[in-house]
Protein backbone atom coordinates (compact mmCIF):
# COMPACT_ATOMS: atom_id res chain seq x y z
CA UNK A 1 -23.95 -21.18 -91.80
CA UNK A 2 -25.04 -24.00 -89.88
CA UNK A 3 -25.93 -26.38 -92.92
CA UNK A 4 -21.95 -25.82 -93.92
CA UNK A 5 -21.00 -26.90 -90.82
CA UNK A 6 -20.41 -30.47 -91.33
CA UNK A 7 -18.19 -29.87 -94.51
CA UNK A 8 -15.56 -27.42 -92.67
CA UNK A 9 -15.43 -30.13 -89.95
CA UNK A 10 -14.68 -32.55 -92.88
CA UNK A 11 -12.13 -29.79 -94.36
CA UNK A 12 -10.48 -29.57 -91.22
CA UNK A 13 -10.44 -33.12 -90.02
CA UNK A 14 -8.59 -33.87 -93.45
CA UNK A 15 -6.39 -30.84 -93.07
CA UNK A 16 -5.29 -32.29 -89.49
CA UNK A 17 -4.34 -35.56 -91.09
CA UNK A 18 -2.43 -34.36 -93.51
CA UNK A 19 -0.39 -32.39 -91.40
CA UNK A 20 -0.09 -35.30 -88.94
CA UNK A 21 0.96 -37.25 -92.19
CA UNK A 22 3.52 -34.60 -93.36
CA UNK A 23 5.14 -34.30 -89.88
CA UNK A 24 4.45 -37.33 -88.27
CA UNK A 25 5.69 -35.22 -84.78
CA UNK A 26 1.85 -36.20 -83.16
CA UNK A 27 1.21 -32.43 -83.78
CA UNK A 28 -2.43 -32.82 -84.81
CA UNK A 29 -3.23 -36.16 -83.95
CA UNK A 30 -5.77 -34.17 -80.92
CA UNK A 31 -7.57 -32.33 -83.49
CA UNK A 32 -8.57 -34.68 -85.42
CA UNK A 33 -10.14 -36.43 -83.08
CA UNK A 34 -11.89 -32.73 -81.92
CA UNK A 35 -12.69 -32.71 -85.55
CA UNK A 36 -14.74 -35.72 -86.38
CA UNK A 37 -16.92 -35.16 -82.82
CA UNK A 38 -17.63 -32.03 -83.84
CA UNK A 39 -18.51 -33.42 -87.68
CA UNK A 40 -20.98 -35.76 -85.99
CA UNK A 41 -22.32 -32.68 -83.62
CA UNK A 42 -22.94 -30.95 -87.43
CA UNK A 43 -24.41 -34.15 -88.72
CA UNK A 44 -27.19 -33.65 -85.85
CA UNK A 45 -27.82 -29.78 -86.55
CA UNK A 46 -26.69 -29.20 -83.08
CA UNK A 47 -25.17 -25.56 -82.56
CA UNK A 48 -22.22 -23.88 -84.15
CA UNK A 49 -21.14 -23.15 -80.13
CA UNK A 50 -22.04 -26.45 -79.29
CA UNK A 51 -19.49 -27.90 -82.40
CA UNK A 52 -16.53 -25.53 -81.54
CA UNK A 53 -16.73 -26.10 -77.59
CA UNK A 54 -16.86 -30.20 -78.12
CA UNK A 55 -14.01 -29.82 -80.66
CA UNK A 56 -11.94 -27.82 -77.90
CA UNK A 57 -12.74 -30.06 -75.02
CA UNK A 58 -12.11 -33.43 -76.82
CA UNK A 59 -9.06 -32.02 -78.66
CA UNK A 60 -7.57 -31.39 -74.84
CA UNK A 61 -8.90 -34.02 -73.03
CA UNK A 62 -7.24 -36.54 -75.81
CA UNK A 63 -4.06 -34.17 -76.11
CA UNK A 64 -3.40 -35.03 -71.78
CA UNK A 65 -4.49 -38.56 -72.39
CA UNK A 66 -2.74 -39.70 -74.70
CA UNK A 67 0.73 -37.37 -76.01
CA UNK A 68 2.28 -39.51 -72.84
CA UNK A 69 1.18 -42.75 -74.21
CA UNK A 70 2.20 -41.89 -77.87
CA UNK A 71 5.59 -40.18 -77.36
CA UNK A 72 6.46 -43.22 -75.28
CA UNK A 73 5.39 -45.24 -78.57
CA UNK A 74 6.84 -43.37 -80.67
CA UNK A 75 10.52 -43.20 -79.22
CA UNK A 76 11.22 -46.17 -78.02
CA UNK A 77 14.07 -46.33 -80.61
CA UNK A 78 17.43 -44.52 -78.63
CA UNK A 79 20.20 -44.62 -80.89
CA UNK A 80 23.36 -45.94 -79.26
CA UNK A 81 26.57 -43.94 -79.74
CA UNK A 82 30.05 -44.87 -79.70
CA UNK A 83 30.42 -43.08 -76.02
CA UNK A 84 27.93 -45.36 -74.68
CA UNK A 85 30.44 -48.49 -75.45
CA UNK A 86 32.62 -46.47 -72.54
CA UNK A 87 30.01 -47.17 -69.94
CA UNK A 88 31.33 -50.45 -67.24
CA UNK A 89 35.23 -49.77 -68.43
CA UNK A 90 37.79 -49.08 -66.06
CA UNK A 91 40.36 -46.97 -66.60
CA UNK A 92 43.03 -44.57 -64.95
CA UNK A 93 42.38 -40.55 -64.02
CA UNK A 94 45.14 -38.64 -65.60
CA UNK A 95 44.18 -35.47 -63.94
CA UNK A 96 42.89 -34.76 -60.28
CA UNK A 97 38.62 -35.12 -60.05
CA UNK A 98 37.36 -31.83 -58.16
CA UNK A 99 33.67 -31.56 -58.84
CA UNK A 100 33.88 -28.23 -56.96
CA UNK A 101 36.55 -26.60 -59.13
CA UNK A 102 35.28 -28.10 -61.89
CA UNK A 103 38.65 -30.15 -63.18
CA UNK A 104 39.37 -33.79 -64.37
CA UNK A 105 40.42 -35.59 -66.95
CA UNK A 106 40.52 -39.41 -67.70
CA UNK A 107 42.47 -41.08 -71.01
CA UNK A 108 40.69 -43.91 -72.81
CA UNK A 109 42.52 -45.27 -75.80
CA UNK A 110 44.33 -41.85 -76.42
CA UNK A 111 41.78 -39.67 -76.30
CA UNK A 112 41.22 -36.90 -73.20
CA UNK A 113 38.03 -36.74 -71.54
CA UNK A 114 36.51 -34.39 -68.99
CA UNK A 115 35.81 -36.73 -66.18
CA UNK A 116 33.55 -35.59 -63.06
CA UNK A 117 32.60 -38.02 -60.03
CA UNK A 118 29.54 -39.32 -59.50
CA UNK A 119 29.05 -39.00 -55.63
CA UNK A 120 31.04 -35.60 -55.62
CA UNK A 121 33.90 -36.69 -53.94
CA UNK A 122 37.62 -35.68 -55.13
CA UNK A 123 39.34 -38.76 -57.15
CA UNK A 124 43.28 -38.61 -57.30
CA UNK A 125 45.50 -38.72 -60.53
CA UNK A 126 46.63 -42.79 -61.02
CA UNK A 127 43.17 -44.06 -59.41
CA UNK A 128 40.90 -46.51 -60.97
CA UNK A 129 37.69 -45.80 -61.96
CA UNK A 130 34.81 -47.34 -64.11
CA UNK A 131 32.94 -44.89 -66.26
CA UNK A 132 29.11 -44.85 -65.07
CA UNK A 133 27.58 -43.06 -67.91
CA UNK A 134 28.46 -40.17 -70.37
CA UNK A 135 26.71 -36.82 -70.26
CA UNK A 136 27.37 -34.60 -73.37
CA UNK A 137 31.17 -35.00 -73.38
CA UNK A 138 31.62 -35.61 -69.86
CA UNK A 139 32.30 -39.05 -68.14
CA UNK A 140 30.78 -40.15 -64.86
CA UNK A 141 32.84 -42.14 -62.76
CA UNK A 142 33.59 -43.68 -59.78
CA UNK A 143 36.09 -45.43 -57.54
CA UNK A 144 36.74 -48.98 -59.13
CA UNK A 145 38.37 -51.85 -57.55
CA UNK A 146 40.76 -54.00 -59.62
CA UNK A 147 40.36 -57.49 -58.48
C-alpha cells in the first residue's frame, strides 16, 4: 500500500484543483497544499500515518492562515446599488421616527421608505434629515441642518 502512496496523493492533489478550478469559492485551496506535503512525505517512504497526519495539519494550519487573507482578496469588488446613491442626501420625514415602536417613513423622489434613526432618538414629521446609510430597505438617518 505504501508504494501507491505517492500516486493517490497525486490523484487527490489534482482532484483538489479541479474543484478549486470549478468553484473558484477557495473551497480546496487548503488541501491541496495538505496534498502535495503529503506527496513529498510518499516520495520519502515515510509512513501512511505519517502522510495522512501532515496532510491534516498543513491543510488546517494553511486553512486559519490564509482563508482571511484570500477572502479579503478575493472580494474586494462590492457592487454599488442604486440605494447607495441615497447616502449624504437630505430630505424631509413624512412620518414620525420611533425606533421603539418601530415606525417611520421618509419620501425621496416619490418613493416611501422605512426610515429608522441612527442614535435612537424620535425624529418628527417635516424634519430634515440626511440619509447615513441603507440597510436592506431601511434608511438610516439623522437630524440635518439646512444651511
Amino acid at each position: 500500500m505504501e508504494a501507491y502512496m505517492q500516486w493517490f496523493w497525486i490523484a487527490a492533489l489534482v482532484l483538489f484543483a479541479i474543484a478549486e478550478a470549478a468553484t473558484s469559492a477557495l473551497v480546496s485551496l487548503w488541501f491541496i497544499g495538505g496534498s502535495l506535503v503529503a506527496f513529498l512525505l510518499a516520495i520519502f517512504g515515510l509512513p501512511v500515518w505519517l502522510q495522512i497526519f501532515c496532510f491534516v495539519v498543513v491543510s488546517l494550519i494553511l486553512l486559519l492562515l490564509l482563508r482571511p487573507w484570500m477572502n479579503k482578496l478575493v472580494n474586494t469588488h462590492r457592487v454599488a446599488t442604486n440605494a447607495d446613491s441615497l447616502i449624504g442626501k437630505v430630505i424631509l420625514v413624512t412620518e414620525d421616527i420611533d425606533n421603539l415602536r418601530n415606525c417611520g417613513v421618509v419620501r425621496i423622489s416619490g418613493v416611501d421608505w422605512s426610515a429608522r434613526s441612527v442614535d435612537g432618538k424620535p425624529i418628527s414629521k417635516n424634519t430634515p434629515v440626511r440619509i447615513v446609510r441603507v440597510e436592506s430597505a431601511k434608511l438610516c438617518v439623522e437630524p440635518a441642518e439646512i444651511v
